[in-house]
C-alpha atoms as a PDB file:
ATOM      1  CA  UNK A   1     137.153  80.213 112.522  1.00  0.00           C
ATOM      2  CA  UNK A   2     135.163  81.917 115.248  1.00  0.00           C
ATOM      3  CA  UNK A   3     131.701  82.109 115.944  1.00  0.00           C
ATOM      4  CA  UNK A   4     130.000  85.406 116.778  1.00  0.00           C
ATOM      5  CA  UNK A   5     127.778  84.969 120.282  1.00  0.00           C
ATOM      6  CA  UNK A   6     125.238  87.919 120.035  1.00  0.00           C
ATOM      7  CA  UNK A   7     122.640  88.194 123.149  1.00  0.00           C
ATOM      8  CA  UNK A   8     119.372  90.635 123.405  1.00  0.00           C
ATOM      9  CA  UNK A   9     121.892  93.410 123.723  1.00  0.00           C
ATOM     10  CA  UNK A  10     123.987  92.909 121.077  1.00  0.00           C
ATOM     11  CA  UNK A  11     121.253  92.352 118.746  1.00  0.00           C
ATOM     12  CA  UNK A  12     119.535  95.728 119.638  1.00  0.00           C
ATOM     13  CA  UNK A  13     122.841  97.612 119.068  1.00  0.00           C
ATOM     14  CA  UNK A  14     123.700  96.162 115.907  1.00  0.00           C
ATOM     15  CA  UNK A  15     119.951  96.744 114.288  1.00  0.00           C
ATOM     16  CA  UNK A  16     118.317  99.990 112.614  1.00  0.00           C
ATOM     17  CA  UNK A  17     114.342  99.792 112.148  1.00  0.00           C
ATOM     18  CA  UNK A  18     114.604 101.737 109.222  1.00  0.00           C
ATOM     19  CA  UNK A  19     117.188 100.438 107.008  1.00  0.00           C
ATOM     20  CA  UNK A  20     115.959  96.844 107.689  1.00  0.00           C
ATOM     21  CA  UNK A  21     112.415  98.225 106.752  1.00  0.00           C
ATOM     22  CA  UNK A  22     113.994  99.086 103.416  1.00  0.00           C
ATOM     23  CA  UNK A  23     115.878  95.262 103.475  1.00  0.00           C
ATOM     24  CA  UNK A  24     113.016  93.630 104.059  1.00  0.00           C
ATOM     25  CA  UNK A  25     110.810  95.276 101.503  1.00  0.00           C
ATOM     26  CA  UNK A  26     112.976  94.067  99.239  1.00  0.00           C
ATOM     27  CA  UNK A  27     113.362  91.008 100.259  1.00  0.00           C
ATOM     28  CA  UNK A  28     109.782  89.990  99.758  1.00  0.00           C
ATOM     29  CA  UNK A  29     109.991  91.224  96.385  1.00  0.00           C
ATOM     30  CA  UNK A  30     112.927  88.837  96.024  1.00  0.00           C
ATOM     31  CA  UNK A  31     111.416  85.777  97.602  1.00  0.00           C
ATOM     32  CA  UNK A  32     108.323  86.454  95.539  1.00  0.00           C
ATOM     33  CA  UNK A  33     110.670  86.730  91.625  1.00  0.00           C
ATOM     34  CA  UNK A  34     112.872  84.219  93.147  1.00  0.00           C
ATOM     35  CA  UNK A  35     111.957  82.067  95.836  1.00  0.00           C
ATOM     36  CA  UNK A  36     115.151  79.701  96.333  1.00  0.00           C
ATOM     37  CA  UNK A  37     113.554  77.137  98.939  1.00  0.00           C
ATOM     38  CA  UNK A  38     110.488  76.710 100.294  1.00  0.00           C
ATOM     39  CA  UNK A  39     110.560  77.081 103.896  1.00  0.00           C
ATOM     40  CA  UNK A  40     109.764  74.199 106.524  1.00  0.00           C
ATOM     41  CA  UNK A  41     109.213  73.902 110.206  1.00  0.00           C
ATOM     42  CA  UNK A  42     109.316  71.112 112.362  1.00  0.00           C
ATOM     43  CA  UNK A  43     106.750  71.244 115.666  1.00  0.00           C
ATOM     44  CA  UNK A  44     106.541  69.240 119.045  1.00  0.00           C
ATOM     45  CA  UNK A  45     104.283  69.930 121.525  1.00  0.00           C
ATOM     46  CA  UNK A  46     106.111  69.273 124.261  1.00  0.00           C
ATOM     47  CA  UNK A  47     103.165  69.937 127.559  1.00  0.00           C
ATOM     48  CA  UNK A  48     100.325  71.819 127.364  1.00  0.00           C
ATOM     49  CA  UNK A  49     102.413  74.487 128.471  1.00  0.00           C
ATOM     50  CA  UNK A  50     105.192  74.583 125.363  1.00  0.00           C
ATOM     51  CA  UNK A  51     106.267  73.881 121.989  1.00  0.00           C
ATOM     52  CA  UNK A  52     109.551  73.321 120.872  1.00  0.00           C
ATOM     53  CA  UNK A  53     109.872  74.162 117.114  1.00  0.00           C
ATOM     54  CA  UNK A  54     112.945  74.229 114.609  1.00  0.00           C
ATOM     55  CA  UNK A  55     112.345  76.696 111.305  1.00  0.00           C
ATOM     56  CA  UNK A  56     114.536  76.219 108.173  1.00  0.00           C
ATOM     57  CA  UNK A  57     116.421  77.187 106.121  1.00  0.00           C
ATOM     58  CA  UNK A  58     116.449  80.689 105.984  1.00  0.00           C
ATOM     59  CA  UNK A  59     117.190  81.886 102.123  1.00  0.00           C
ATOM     60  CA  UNK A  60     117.584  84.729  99.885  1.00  0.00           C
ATOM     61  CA  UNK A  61     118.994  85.668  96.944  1.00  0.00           C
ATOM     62  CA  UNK A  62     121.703  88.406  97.524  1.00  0.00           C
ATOM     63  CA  UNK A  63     122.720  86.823 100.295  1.00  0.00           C
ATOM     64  CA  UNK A  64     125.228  84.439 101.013  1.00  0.00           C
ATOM     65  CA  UNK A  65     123.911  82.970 104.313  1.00  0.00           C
ATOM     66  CA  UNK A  66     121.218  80.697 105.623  1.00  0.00           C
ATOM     67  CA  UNK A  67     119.645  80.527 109.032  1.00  0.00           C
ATOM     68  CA  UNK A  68     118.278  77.996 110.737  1.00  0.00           C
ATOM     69  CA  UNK A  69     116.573  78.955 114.190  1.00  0.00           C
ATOM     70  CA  UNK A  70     115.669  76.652 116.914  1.00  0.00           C
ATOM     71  CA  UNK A  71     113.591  78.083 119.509  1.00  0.00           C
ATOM     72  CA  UNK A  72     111.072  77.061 122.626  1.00  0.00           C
ATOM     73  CA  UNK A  73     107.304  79.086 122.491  1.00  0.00           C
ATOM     74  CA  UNK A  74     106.027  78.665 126.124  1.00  0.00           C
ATOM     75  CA  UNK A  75     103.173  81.501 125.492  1.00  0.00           C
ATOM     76  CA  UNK A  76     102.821  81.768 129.588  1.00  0.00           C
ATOM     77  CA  UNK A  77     106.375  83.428 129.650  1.00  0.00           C
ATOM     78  CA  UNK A  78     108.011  86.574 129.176  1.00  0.00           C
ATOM     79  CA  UNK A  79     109.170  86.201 126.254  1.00  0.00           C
ATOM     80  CA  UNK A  80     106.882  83.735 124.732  1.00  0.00           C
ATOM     81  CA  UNK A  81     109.743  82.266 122.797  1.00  0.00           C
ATOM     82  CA  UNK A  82     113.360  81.847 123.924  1.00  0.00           C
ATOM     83  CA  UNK A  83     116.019  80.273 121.597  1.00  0.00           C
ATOM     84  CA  UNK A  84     118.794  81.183 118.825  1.00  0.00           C
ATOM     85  CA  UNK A  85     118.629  81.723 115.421  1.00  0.00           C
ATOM     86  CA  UNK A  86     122.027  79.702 113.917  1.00  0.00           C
ATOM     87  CA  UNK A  87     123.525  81.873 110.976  1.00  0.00           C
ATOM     88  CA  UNK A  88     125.490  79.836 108.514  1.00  0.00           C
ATOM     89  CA  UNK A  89     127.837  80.619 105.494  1.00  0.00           C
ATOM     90  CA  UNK A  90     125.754  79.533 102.553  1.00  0.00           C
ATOM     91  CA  UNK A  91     128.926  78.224 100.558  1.00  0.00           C
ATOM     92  CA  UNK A  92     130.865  76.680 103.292  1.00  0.00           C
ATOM     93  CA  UNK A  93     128.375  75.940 105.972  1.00  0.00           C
ATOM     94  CA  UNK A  94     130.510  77.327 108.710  1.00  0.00           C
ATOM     95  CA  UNK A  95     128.778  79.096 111.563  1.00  0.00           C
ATOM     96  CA  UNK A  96     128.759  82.785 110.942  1.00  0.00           C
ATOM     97  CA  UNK A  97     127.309  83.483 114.178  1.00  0.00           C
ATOM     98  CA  UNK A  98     124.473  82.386 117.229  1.00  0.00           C
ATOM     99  CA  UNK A  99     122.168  85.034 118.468  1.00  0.00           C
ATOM    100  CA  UNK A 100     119.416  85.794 120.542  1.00  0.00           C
ATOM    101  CA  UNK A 101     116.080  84.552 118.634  1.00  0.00           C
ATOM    102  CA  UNK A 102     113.456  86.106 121.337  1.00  0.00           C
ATOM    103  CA  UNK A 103     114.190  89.958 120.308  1.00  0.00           C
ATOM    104  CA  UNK A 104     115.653  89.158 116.680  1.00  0.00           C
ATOM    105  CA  UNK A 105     111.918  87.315 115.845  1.00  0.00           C
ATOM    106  CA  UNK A 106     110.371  90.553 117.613  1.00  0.00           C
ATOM    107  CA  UNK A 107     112.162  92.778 115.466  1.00  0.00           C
ATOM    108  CA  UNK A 108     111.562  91.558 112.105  1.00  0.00           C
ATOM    109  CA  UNK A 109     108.423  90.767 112.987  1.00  0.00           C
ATOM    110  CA  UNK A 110     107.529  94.655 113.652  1.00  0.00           C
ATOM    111  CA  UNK A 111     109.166  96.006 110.878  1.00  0.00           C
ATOM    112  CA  UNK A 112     106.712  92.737 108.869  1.00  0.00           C
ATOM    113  CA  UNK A 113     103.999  94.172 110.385  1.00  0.00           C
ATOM    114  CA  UNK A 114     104.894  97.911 109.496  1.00  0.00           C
ATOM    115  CA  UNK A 115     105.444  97.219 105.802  1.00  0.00           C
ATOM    116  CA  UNK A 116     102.271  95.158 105.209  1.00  0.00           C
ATOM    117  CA  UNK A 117     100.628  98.076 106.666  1.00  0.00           C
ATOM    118  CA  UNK A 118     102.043 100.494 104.292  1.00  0.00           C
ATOM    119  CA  UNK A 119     101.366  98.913 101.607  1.00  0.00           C
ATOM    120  CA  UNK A 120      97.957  97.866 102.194  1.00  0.00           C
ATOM    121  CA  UNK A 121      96.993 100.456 105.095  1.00  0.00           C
ATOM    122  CA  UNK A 122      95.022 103.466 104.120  1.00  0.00           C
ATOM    123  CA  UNK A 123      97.149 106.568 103.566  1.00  0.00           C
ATOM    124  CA  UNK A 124      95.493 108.464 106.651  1.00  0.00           C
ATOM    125  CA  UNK A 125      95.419 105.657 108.661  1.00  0.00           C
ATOM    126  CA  UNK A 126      96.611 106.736 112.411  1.00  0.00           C
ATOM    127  CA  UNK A 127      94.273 105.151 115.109  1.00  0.00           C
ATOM    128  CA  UNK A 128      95.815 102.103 115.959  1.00  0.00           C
ATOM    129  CA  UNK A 129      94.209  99.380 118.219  1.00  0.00           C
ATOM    130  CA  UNK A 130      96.350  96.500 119.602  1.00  0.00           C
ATOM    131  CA  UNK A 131      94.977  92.964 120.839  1.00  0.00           C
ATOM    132  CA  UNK A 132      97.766  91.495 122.893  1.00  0.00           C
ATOM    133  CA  UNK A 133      99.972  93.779 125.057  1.00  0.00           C
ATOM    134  CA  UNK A 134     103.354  91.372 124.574  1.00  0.00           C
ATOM    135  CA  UNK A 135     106.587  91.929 123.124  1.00  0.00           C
ATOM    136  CA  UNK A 136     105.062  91.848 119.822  1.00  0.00           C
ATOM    137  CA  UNK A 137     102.924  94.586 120.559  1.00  0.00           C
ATOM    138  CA  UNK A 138     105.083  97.112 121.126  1.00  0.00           C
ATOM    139  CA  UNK A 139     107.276  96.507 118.488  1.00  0.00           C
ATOM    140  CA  UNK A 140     104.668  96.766 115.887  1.00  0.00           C
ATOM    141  CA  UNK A 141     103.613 100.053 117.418  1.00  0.00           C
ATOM    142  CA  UNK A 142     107.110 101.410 117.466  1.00  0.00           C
ATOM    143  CA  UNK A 143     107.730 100.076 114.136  1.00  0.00           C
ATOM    144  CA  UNK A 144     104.221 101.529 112.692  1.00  0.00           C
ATOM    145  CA  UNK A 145     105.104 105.494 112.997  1.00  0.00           C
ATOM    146  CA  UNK A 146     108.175 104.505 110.530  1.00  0.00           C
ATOM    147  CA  UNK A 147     105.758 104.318 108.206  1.00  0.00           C
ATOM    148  CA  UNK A 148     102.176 106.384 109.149  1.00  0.00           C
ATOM    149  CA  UNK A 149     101.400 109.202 111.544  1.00  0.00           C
ATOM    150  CA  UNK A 150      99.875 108.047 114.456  1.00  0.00           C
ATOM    151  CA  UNK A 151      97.138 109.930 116.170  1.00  0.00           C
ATOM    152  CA  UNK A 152      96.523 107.495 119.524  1.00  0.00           C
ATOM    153  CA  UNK A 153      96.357 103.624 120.152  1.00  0.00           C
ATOM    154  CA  UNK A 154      94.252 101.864 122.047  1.00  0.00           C
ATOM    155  CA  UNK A 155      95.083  98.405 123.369  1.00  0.00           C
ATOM    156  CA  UNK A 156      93.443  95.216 125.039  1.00  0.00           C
ATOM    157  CA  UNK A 157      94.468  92.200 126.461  1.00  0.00           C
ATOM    158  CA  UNK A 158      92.938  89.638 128.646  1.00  0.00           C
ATOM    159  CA  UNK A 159      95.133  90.582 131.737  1.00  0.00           C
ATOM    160  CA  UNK A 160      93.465  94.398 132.276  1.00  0.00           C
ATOM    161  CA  UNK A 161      96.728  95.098 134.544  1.00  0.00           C
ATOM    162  CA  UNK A 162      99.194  94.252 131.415  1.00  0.00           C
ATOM    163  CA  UNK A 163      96.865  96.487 128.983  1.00  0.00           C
ATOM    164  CA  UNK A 164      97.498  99.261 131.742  1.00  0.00           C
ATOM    165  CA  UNK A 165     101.123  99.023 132.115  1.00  0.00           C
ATOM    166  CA  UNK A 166     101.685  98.700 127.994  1.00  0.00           C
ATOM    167  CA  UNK A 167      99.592 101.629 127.618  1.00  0.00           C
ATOM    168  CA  UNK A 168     101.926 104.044 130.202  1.00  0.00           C
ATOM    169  CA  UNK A 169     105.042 102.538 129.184  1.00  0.00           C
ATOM    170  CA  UNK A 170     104.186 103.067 125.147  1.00  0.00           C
ATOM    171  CA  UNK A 171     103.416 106.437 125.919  1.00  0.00           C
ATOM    172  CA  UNK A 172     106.646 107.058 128.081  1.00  0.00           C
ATOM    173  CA  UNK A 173     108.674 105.602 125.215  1.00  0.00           C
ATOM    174  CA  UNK A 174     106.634 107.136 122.238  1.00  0.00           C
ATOM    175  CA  UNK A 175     104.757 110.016 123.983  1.00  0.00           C
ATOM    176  CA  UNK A 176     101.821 108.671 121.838  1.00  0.00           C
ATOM    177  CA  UNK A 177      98.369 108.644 123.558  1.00  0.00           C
ATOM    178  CA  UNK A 178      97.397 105.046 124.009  1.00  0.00           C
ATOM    179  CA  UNK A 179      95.129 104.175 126.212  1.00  0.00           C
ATOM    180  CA  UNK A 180      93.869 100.423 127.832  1.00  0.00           C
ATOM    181  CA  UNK A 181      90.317  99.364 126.358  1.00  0.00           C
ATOM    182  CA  UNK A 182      87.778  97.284 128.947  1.00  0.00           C
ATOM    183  CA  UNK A 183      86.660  94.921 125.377  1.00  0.00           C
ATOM    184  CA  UNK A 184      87.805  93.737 121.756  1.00  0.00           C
ATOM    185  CA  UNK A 185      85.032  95.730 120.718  1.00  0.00           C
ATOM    186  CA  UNK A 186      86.004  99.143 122.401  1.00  0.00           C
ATOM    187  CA  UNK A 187      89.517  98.708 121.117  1.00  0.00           C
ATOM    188  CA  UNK A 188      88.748  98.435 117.459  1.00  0.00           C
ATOM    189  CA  UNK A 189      85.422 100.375 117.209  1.00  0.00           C
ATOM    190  CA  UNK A 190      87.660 103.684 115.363  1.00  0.00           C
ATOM    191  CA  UNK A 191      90.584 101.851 114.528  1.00  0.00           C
ATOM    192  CA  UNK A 192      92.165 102.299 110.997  1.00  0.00           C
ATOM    193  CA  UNK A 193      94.310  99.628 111.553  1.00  0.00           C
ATOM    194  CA  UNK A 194      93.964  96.783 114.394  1.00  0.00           C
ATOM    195  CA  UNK A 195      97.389  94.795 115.643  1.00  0.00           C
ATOM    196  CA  UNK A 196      96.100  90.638 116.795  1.00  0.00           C
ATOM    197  CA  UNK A 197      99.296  89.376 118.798  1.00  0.00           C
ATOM    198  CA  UNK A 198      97.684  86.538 120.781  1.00  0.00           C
ATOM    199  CA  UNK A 199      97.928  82.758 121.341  1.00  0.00           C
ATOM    200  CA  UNK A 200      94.062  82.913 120.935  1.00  0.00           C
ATOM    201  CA  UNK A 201      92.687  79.077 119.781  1.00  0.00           C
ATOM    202  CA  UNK A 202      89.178  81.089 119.561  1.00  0.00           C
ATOM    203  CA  UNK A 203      88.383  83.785 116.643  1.00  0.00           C
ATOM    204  CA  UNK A 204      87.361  87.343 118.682  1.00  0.00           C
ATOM    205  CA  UNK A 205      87.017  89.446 115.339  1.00  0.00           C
ATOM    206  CA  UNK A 206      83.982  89.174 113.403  1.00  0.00           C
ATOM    207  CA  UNK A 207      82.225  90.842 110.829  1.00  0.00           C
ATOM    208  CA  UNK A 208      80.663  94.225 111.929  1.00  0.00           C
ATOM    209  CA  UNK A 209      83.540  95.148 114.577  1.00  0.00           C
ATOM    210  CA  UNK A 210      85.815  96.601 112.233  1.00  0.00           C
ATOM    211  CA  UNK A 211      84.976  99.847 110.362  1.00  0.00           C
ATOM    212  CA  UNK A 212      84.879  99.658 106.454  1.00  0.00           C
ATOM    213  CA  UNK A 213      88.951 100.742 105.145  1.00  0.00           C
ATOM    214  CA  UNK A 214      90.424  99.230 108.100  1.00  0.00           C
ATOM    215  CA  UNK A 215      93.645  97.811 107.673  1.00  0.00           C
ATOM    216  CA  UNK A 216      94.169  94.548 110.038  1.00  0.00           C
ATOM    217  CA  UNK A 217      97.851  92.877 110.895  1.00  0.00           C
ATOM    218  CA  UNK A 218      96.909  89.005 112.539  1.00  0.00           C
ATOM    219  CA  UNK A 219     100.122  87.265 113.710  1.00  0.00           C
ATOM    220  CA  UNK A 220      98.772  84.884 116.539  1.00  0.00           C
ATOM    221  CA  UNK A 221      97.726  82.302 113.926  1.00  0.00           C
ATOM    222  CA  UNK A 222     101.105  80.825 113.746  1.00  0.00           C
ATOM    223  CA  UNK A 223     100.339  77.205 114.228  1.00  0.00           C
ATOM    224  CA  UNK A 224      97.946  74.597 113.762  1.00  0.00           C
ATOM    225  CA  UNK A 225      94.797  75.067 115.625  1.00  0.00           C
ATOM    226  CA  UNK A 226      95.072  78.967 116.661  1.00  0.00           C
ATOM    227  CA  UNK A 227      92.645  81.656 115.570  1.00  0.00           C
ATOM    228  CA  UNK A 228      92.152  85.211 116.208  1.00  0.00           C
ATOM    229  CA  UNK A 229      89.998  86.483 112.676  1.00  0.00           C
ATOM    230  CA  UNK A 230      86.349  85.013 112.206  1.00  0.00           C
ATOM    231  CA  UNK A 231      85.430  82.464 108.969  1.00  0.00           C
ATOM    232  CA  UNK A 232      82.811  85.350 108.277  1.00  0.00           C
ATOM    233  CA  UNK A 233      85.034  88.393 108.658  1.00  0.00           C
ATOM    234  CA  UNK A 234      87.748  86.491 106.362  1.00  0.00           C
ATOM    235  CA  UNK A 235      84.888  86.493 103.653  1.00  0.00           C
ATOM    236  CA  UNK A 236      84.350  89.980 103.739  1.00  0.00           C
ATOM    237  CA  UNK A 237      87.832  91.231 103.634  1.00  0.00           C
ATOM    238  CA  UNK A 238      90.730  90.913 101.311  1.00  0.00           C
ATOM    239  CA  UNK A 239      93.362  88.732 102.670  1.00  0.00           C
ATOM    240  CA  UNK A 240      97.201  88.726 101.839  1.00  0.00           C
ATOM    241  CA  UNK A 241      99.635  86.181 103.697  1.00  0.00           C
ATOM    242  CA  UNK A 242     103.453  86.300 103.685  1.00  0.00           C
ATOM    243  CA  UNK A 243     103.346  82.534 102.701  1.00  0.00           C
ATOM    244  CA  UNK A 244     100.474  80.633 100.932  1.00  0.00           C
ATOM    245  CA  UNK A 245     100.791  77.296 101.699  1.00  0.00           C
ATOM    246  CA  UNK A 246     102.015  77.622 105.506  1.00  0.00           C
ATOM    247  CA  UNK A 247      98.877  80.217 105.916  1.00  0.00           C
ATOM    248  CA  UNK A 248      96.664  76.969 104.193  1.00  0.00           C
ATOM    249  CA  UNK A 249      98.601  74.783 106.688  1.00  0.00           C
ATOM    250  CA  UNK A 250      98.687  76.992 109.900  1.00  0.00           C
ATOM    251  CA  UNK A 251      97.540  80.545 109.273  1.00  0.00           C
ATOM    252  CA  UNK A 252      94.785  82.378 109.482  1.00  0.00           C
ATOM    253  CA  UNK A 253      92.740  80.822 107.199  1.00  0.00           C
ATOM    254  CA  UNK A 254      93.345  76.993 108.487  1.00  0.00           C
ATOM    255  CA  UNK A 255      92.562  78.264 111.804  1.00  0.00           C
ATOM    256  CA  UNK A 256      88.861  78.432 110.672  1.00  0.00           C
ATOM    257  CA  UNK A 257      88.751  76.071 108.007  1.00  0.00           C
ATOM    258  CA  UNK A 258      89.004  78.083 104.664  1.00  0.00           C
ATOM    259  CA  UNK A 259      91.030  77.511 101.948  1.00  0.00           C
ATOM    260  CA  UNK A 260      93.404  78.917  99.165  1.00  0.00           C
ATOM    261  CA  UNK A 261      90.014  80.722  97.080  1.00  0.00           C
ATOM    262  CA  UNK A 262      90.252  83.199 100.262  1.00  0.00           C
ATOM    263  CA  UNK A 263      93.714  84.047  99.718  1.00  0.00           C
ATOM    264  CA  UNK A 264      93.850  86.981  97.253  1.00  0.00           C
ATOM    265  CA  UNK A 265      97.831  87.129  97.241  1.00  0.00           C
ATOM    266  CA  UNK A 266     101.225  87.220  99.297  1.00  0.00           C
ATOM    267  CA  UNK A 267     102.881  90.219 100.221  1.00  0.00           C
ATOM    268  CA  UNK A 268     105.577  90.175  98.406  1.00  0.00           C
ATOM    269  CA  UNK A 269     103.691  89.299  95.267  1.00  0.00           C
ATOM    270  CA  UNK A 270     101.784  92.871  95.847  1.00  0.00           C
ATOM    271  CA  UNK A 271     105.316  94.909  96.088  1.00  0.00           C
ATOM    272  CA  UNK A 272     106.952  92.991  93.144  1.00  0.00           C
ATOM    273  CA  UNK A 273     103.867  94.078  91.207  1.00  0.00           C
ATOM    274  CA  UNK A 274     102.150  90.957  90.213  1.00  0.00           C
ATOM    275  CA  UNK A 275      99.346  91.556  92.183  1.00  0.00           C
ATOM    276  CA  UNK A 276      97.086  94.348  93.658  1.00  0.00           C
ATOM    277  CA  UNK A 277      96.741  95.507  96.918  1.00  0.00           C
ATOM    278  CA  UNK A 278      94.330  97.759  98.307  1.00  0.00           C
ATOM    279  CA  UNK A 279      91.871  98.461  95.431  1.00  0.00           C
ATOM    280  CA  UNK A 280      89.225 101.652  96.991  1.00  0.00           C
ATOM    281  CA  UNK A 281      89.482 103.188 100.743  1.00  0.00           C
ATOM    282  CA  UNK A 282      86.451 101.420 101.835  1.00  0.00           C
ATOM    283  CA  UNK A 283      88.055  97.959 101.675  1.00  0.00           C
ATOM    284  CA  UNK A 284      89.006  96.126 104.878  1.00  0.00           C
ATOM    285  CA  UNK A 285      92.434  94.613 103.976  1.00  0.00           C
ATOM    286  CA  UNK A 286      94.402  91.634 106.178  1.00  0.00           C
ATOM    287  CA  UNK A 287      97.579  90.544 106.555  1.00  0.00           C
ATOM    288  CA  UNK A 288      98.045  86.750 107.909  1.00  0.00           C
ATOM    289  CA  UNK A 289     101.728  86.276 108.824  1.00  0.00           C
ATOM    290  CA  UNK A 290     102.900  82.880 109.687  1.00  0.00           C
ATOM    291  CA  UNK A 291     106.614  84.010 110.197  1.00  0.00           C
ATOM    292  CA  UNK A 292     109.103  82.819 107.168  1.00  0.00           C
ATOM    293  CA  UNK A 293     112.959  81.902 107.566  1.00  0.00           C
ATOM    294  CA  UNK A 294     114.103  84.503 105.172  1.00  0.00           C
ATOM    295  CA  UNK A 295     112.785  87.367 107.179  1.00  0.00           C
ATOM    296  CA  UNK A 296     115.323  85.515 110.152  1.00  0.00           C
ATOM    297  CA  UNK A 297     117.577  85.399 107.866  1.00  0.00           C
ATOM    298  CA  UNK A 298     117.238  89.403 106.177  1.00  0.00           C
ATOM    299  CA  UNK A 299     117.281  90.418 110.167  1.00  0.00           C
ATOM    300  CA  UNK A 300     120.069  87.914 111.094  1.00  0.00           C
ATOM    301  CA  UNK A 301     122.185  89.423 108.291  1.00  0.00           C
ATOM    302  CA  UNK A 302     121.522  92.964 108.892  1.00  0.00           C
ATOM    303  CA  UNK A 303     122.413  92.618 112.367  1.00  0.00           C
ATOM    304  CA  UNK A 304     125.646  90.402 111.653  1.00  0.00           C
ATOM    305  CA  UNK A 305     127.023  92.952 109.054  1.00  0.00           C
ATOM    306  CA  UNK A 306     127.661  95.098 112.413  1.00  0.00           C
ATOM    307  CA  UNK A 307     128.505  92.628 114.758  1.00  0.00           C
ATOM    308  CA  UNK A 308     131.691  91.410 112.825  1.00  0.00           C
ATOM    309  CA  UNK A 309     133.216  94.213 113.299  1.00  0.00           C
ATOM    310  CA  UNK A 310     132.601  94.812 116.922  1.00  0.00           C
ATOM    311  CA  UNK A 311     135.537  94.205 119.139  1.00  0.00           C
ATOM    312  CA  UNK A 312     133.162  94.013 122.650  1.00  0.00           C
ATOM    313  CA  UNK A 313     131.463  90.919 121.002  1.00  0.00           C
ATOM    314  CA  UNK A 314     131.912  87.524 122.403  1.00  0.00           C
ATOM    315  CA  UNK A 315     133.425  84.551 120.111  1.00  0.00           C
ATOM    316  CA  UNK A 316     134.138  81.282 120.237  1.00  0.00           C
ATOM    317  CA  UNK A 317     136.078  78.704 118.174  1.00  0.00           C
ATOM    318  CA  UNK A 318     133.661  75.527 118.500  1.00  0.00           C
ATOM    319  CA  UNK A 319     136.506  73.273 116.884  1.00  0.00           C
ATOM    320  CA  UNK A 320     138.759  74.111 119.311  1.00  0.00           C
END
């Protein structure tokens, strides 16, 4: 059989924001009624310039697949990570197809981001601020206004010149008002909901930055030792992860050294109805999101579904 090759381009044509917004809202209600497997990752640090890192296996159920993605993070690049995500037939094992894991990861994680927030964002919430001006950035922003109407963002990042250019280029794309902030503080200080994409080891939100109802996304604590929320601001707020015990192993709470009594419940636990979400408007709400293989795999899916049938794709028969 043949093996679908999909690069950056391909994925992009082959994926709708909106319909895998609805795919992936179900699919943490799945995962939470029915988890299958429990995911696993295997790190290396390579230098002290890049990790190589393999996540598996990418389950659902609904869907007969499973993905495995191997990738390289190198957080000094553009992109940060570079690799494939490996889609398999979940009966057979035969490789259903190899794409591009950079924008894929992007993707689903935006249209993560986006459905945490509207389910545990304020109704009115529309003044975003973003920490990081990456890839990550923009998709969340892009991916937000699916799901809220946006009034104007606000965005920081340690390189002033990047916060400049992802400001003008958001609002070329969007014709939203976002504008680059000089300071963490100046970014958040009217936010309804605040954006961390960072490879920050160091936490630069604490309690007292943040207004009270503000809805935060944190998705640099991916791996051991990073931080981006304080122990203190954790304590204050209600936190939901997308995964327990890789959150307790690598998330935002093990990042500053609090455990499971911090973690009031997963996502998909809130949407399948087992547990509450935002309880009164005043409450500052955060999502931890390590990054699970069955979001790889919902995205991988989605995008595959279109790919198949698309004569301009390349293939190749690896037993040949």
């Amino acid at each position: 059989m043949s093996t679908l090759l999909l690069n950056r381009t391909d994925v992009i044509r082959h994926m709708t924001t909106l319909t895998l917004l609805s795919e992936m809202r179900d699919a943490f209600r799945a995962d939470s009624v029915q988890r299958t497997v429990e995911p696993q990752r295997a790190r290396a640090p390579l230098h002290d310039k890049g990790t190589a890192l393999v996540v598996f296996p990418g389950t659902l159920p609904g869907i007969p697949a499973y993905t495995v993605k191997v990738h390289a993070k190198f957080p000094g690049r553009t992109p940060a990570i570079q690799g494939v995500v490996q889609l398999y037939d979940l009966e057979t094992g035969a490789l259903l197809a190899v794409m591009n894991a950079a924008h894929l990861t992007a993707l689903r994680t935006g249209v993560v981001g986006a459905l945490a927030a509207d389910v545990l964002a304020r109704e009115d919430a529309a003044r975003v601020a973003l920490i990081g001006a990456g890839a990550l950035a923009s998709l969340q922003l892009k991916s937000l206004r699916l799901v809220r109407s946006l009034e104007h963002a606000r965005v920081y990042d340690v390189d002033a010149a990047r916060a400049v250019e992802f400001a003008h280029r958001m609002y070329q794309t969007l014709k939203l008002p976002v504008r680059p902030a000089m300071s963490v503080e100046e970014a958040v200080e009217d936010a309804d909901i605040v954006i961390t994409a960072t490879p920050s080891r160091e936490p630069f939100l604490y309690p007292g930055m943040v207004r009270g109802g503000t809805h935060i996304t944190a998705l640099g604590a991916d791996e051991p030792g990073k931080a981006e929320v304080s122990a203190g601001l954790l304590r204050q707020s209600t936190f939901f992860c997308d995964h327990r015990t890789l959150n307790l192993a690598m998330g935002a709470p093990a990042g500053v050294g609090l455990g499971e009594e911090f973690i009031h419940a997963e996502l998909g636990e809130v949407l399948a109805g087992t547990k509450r979400g935002r309880s009164d408007a005043g409450q500052v709400t955060i999502f931890g999101a390590v990054g699970l293989p069955f979001q790889d795999l919902v995205a991988a899916w989605h995008v595959y579904q279109g790919a198949r049938t698309d004569d301009s794709v390349q293939r190749v028969d690896f037993e040949v």
